[in-house]
PDB file of N, CA and C in Angstrom:
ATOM      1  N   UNK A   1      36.829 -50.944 -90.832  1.00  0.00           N
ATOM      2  CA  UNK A   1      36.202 -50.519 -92.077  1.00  0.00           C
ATOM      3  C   UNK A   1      35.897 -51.733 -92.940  1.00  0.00           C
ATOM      4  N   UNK A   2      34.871 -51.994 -93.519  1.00  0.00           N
ATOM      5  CA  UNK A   2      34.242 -52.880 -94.358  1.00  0.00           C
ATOM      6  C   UNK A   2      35.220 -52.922 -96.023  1.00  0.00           C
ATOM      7  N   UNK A   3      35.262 -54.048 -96.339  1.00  0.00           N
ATOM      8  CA  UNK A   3      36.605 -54.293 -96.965  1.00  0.00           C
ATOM      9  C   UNK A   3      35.859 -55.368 -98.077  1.00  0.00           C
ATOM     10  N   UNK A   4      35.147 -54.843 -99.350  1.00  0.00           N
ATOM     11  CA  UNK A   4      34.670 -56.160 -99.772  1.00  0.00           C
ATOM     12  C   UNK A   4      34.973 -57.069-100.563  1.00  0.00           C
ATOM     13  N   UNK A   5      36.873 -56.161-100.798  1.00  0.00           N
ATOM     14  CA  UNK A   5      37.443 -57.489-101.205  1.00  0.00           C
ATOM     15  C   UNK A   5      38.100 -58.557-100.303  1.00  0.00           C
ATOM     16  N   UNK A   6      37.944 -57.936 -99.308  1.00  0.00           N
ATOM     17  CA  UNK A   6      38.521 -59.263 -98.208  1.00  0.00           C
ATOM     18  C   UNK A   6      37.279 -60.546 -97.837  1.00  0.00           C
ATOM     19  N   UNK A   7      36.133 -59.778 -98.116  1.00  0.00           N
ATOM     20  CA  UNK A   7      34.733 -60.775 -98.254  1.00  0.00           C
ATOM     21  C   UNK A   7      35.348 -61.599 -98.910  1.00  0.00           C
ATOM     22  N   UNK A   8      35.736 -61.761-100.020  1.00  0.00           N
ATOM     23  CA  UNK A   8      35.947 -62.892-101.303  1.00  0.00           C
ATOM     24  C   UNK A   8      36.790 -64.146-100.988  1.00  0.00           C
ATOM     25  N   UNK A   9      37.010 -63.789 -99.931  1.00  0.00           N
ATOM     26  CA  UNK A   9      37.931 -64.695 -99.504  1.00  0.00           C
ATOM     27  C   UNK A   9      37.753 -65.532 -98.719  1.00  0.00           C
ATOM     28  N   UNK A  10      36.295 -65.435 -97.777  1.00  0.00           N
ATOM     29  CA  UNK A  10      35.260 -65.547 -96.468  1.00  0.00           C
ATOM     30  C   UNK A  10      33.941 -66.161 -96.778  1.00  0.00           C
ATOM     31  N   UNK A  11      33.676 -67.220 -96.924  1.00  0.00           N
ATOM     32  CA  UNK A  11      32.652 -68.130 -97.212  1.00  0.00           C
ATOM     33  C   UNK A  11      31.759 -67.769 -96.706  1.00  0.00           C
ATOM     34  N   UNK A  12      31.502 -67.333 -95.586  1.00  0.00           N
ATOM     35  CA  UNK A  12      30.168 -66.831 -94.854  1.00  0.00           C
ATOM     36  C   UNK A  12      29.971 -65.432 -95.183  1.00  0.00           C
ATOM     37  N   UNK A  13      31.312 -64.251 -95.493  1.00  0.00           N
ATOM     38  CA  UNK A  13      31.208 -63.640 -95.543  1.00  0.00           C
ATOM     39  C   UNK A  13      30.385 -63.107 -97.018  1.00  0.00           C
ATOM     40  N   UNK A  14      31.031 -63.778 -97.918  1.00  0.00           N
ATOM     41  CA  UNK A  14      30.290 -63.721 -98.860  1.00  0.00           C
ATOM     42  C   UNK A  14      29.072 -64.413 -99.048  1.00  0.00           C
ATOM     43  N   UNK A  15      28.627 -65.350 -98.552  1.00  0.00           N
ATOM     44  CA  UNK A  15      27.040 -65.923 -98.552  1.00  0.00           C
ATOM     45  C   UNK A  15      26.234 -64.598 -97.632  1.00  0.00           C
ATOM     46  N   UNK A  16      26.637 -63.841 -97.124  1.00  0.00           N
ATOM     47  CA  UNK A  16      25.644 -62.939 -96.575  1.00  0.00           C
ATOM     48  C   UNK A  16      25.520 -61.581 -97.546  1.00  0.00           C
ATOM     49  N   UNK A  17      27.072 -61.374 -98.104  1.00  0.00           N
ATOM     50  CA  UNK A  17      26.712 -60.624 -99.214  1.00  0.00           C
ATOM     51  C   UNK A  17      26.361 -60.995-100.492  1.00  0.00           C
ATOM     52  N   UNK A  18      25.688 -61.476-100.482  1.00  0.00           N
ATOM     53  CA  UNK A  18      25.684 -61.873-101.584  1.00  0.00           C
ATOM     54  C   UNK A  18      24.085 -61.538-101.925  1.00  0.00           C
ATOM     55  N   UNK A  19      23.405 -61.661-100.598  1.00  0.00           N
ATOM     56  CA  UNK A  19      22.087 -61.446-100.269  1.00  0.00           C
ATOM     57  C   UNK A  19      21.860 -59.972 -99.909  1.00  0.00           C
ATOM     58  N   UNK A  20      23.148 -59.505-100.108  1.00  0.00           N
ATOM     59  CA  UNK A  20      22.669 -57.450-100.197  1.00  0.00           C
ATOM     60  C   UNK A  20      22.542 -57.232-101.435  1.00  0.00           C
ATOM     61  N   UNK A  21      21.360 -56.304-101.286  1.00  0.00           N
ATOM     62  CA  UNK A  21      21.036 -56.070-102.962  1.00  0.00           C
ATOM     63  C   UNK A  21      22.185 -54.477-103.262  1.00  0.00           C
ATOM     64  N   UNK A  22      22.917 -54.161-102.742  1.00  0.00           N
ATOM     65  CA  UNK A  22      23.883 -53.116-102.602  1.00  0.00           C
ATOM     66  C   UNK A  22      25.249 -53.863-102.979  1.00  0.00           C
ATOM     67  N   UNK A  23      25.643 -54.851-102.638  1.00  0.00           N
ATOM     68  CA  UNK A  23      26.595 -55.463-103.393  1.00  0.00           C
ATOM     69  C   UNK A  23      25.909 -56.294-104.499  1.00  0.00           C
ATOM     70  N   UNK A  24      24.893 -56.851-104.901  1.00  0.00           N
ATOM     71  CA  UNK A  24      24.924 -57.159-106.069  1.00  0.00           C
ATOM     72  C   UNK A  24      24.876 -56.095-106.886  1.00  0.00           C
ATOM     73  N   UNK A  25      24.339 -54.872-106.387  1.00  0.00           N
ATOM     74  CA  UNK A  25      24.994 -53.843-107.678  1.00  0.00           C
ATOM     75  C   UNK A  25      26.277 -53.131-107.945  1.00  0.00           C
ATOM     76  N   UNK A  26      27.027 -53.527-106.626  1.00  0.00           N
ATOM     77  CA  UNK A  26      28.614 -53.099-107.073  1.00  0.00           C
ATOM     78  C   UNK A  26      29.199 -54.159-107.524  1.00  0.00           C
ATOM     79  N   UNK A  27      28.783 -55.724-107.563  1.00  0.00           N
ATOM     80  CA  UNK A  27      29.745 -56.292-108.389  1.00  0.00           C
ATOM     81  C   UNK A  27      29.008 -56.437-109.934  1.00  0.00           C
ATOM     82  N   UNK A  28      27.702 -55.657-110.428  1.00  0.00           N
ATOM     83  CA  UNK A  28      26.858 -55.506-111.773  1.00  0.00           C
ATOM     84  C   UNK A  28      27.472 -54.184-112.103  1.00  0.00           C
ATOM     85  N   UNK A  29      28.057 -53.225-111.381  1.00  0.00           N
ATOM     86  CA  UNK A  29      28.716 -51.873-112.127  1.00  0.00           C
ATOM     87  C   UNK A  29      29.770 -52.204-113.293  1.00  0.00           C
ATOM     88  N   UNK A  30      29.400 -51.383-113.901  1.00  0.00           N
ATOM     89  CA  UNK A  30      30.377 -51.104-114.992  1.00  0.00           C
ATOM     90  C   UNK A  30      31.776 -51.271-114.615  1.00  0.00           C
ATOM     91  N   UNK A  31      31.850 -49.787-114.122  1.00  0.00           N
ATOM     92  CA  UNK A  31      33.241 -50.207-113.761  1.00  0.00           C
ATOM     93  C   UNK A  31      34.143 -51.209-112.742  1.00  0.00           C
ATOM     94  N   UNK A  32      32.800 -51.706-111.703  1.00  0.00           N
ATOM     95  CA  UNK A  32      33.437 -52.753-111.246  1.00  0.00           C
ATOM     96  C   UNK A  32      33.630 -53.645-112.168  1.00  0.00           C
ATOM     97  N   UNK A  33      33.251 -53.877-112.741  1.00  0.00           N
ATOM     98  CA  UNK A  33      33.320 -55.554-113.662  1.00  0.00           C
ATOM     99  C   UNK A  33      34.512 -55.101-114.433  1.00  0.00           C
ATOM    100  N   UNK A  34      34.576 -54.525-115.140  1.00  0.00           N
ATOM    101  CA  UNK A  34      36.122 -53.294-115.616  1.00  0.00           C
ATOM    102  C   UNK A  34      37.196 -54.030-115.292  1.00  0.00           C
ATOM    103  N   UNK A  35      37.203 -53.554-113.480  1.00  0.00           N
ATOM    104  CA  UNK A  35      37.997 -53.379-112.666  1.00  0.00           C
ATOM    105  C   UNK A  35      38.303 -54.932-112.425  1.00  0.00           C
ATOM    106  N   UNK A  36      37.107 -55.706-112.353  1.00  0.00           N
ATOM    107  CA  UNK A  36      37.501 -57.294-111.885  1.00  0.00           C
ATOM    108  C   UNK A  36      38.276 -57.841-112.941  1.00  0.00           C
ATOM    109  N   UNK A  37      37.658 -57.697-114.063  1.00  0.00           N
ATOM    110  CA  UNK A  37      38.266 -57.975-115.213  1.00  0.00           C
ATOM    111  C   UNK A  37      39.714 -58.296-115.544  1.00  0.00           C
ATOM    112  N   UNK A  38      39.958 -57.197-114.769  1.00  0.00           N
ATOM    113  CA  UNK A  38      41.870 -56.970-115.297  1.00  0.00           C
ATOM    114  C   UNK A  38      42.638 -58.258-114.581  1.00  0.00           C
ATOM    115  N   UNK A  39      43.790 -58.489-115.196  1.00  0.00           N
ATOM    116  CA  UNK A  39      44.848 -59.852-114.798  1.00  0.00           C
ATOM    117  C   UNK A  39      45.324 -59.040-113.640  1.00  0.00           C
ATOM    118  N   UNK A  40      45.952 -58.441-113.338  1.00  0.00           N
ATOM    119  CA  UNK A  40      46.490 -58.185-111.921  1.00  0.00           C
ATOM    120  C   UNK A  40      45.749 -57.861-110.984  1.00  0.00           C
ATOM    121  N   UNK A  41      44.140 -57.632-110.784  1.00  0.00           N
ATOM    122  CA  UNK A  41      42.961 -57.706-110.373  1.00  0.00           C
ATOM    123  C   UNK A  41      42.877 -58.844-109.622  1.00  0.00           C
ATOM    124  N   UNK A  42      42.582 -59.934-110.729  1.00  0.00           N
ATOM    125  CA  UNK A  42      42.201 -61.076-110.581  1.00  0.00           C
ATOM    126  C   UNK A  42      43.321 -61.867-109.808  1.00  0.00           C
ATOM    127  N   UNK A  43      44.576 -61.658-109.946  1.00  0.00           N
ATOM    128  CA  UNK A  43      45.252 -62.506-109.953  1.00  0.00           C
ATOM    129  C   UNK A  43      45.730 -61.997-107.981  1.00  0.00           C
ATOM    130  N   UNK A  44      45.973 -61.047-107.889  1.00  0.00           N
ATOM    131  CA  UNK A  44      45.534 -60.164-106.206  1.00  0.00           C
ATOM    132  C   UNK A  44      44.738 -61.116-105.501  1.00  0.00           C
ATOM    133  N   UNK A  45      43.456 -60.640-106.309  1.00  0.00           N
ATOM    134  CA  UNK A  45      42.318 -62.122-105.759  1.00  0.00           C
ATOM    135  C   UNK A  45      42.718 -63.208-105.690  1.00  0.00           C
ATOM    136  N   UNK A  46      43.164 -63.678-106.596  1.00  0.00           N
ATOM    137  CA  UNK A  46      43.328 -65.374-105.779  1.00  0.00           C
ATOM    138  C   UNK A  46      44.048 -65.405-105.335  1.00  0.00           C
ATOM    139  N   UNK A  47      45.354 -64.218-105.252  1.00  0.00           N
ATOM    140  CA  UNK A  47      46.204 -64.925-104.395  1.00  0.00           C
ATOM    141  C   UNK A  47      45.886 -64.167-102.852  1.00  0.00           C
ATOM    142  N   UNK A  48      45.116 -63.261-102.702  1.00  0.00           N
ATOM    143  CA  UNK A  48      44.725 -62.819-101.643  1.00  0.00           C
ATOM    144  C   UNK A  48      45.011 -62.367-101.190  1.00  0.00           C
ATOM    145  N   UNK A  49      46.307 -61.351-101.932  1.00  0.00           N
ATOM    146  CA  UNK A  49      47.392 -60.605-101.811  1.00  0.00           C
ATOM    147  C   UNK A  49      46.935 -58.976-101.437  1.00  0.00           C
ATOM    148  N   UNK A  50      46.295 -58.581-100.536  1.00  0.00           N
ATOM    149  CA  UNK A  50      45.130 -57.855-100.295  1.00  0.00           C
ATOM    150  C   UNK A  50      46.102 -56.232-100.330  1.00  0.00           C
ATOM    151  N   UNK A  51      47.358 -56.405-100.288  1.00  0.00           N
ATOM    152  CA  UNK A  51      48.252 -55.070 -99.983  1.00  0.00           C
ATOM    153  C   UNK A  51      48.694 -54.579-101.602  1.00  0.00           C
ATOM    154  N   UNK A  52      48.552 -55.610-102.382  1.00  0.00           N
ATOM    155  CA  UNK A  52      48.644 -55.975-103.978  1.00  0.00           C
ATOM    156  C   UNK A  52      47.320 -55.151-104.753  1.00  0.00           C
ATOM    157  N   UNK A  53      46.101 -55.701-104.288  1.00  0.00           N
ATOM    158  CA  UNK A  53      45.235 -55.714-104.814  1.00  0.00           C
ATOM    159  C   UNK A  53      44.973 -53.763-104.112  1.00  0.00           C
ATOM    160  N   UNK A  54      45.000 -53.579-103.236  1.00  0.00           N
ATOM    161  CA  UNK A  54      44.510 -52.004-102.913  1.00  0.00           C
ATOM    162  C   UNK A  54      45.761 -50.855-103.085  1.00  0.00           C
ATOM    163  N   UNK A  55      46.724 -51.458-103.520  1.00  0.00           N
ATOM    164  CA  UNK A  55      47.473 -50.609-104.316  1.00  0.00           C
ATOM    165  C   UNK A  55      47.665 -50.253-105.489  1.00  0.00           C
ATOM    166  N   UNK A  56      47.040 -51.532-106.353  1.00  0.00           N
ATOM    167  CA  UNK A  56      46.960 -50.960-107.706  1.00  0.00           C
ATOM    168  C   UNK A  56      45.925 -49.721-108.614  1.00  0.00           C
ATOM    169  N   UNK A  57      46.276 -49.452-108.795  1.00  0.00           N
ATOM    170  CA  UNK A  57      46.046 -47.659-109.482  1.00  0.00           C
ATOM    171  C   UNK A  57      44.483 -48.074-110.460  1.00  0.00           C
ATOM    172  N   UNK A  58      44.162 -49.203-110.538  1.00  0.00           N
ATOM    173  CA  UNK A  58      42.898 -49.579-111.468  1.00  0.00           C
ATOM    174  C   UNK A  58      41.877 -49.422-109.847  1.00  0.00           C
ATOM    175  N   UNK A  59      42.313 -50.388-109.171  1.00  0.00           N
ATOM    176  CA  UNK A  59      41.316 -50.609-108.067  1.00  0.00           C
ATOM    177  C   UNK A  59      41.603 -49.259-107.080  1.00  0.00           C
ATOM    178  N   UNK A  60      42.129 -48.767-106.759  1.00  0.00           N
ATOM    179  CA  UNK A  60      41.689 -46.959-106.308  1.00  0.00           C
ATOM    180  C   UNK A  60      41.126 -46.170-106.967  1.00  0.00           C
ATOM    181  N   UNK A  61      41.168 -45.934-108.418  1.00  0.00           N
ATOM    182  CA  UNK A  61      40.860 -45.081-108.804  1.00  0.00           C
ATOM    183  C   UNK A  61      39.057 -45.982-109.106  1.00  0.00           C
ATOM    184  N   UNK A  62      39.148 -47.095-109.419  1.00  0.00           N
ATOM    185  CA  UNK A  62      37.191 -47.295-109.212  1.00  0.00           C
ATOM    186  C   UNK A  62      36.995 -47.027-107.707  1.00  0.00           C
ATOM    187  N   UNK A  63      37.488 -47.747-106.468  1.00  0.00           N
ATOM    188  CA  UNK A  63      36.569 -47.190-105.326  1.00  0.00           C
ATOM    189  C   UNK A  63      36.739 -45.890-104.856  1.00  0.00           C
ATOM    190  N   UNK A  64      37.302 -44.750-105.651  1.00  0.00           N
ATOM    191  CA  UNK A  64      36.985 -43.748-105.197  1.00  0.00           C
ATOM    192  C   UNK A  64      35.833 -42.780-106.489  1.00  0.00           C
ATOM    193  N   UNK A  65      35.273 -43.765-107.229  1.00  0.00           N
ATOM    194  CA  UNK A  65      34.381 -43.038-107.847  1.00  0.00           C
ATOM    195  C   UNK A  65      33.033 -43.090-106.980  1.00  0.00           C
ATOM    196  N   UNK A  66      32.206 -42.006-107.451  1.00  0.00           N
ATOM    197  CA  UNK A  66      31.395 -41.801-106.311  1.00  0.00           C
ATOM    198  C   UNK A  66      30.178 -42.308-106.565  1.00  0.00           C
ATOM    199  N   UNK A  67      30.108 -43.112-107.700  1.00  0.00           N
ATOM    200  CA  UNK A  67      28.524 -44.338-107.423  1.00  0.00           C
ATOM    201  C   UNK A  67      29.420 -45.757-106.651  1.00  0.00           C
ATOM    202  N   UNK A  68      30.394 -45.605-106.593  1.00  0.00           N
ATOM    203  CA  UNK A  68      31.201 -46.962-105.715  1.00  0.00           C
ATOM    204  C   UNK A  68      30.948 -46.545-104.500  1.00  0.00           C
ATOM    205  N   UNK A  69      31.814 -45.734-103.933  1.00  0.00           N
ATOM    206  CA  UNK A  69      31.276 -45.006-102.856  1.00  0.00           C
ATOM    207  C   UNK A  69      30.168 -45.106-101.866  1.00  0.00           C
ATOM    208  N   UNK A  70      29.165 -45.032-102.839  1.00  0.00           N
ATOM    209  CA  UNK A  70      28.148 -44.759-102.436  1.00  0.00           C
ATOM    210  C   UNK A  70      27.101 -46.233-102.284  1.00  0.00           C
ATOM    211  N   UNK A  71      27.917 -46.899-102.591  1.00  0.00           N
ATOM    212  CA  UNK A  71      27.120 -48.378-102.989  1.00  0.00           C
ATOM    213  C   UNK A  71      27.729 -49.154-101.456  1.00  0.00           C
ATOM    214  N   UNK A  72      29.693 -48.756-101.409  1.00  0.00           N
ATOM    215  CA  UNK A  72      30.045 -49.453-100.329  1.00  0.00           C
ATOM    216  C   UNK A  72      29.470 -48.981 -98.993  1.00  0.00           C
ATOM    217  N   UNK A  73      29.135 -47.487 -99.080  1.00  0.00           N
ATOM    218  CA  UNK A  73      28.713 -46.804 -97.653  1.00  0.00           C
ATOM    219  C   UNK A  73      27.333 -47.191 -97.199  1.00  0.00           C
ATOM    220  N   UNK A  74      26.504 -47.371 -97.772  1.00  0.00           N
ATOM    221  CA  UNK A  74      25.019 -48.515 -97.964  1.00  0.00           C
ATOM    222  C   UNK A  74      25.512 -50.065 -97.558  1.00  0.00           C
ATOM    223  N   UNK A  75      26.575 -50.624 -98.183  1.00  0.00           N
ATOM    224  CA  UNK A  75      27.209 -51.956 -97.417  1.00  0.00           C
ATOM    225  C   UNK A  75      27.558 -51.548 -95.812  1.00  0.00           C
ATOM    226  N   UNK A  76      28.092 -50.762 -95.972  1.00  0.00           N
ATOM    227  CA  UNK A  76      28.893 -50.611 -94.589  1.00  0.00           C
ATOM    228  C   UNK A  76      27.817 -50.085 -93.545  1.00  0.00           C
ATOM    229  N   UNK A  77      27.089 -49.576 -94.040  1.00  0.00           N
ATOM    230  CA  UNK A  77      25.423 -49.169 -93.260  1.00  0.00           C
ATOM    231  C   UNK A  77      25.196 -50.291 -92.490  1.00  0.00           C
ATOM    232  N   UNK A  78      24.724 -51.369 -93.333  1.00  0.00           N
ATOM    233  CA  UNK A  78      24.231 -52.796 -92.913  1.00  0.00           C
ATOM    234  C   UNK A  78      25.049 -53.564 -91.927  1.00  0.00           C
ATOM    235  N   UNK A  79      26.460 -53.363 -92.049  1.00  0.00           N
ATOM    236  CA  UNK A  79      27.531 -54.146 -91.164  1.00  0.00           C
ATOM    237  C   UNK A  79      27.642 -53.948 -90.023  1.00  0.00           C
TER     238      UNK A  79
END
């Protein structure tokens, strides 16, 4: 399953997304940016703590809203 916070971590991976116009609008959503926003968000991210970052109750409850959804299943189309 397509994982696009594990992209962030993947130099190539992210130079190819970066060029989907489907992830530039999930990282321009509202509530993604919200969601990036937050310190234990961010801080998941850098440390790459990926079991951290998809357990916290901010980042489930955005990818299960259904313009997220629907943005990653269009990513995952392409993959």
């Amino acid at each position: 399953m397509f994982n696009p916070f594990k992209a962030l971590g993947d130099l190539q991976a992210l130079q190819k997304l970066a060029k989907d116009e489907n992830f530039v609008k999930l990282l321009g959503h509202p509530k993604m940016k919200a969601m990036m926003e937050d310190p234990e968000v961010k801080e998941a991210v850098t440390s790459k703590n990926w079991l951290k970052l998809m357990s916290n109750p901010k980042v489930s409850m955005t990818m299960r809203d259904p313009e997220i959804v629907e943005l990653v299943q269009k990513m995952q189309s392409k993959s």
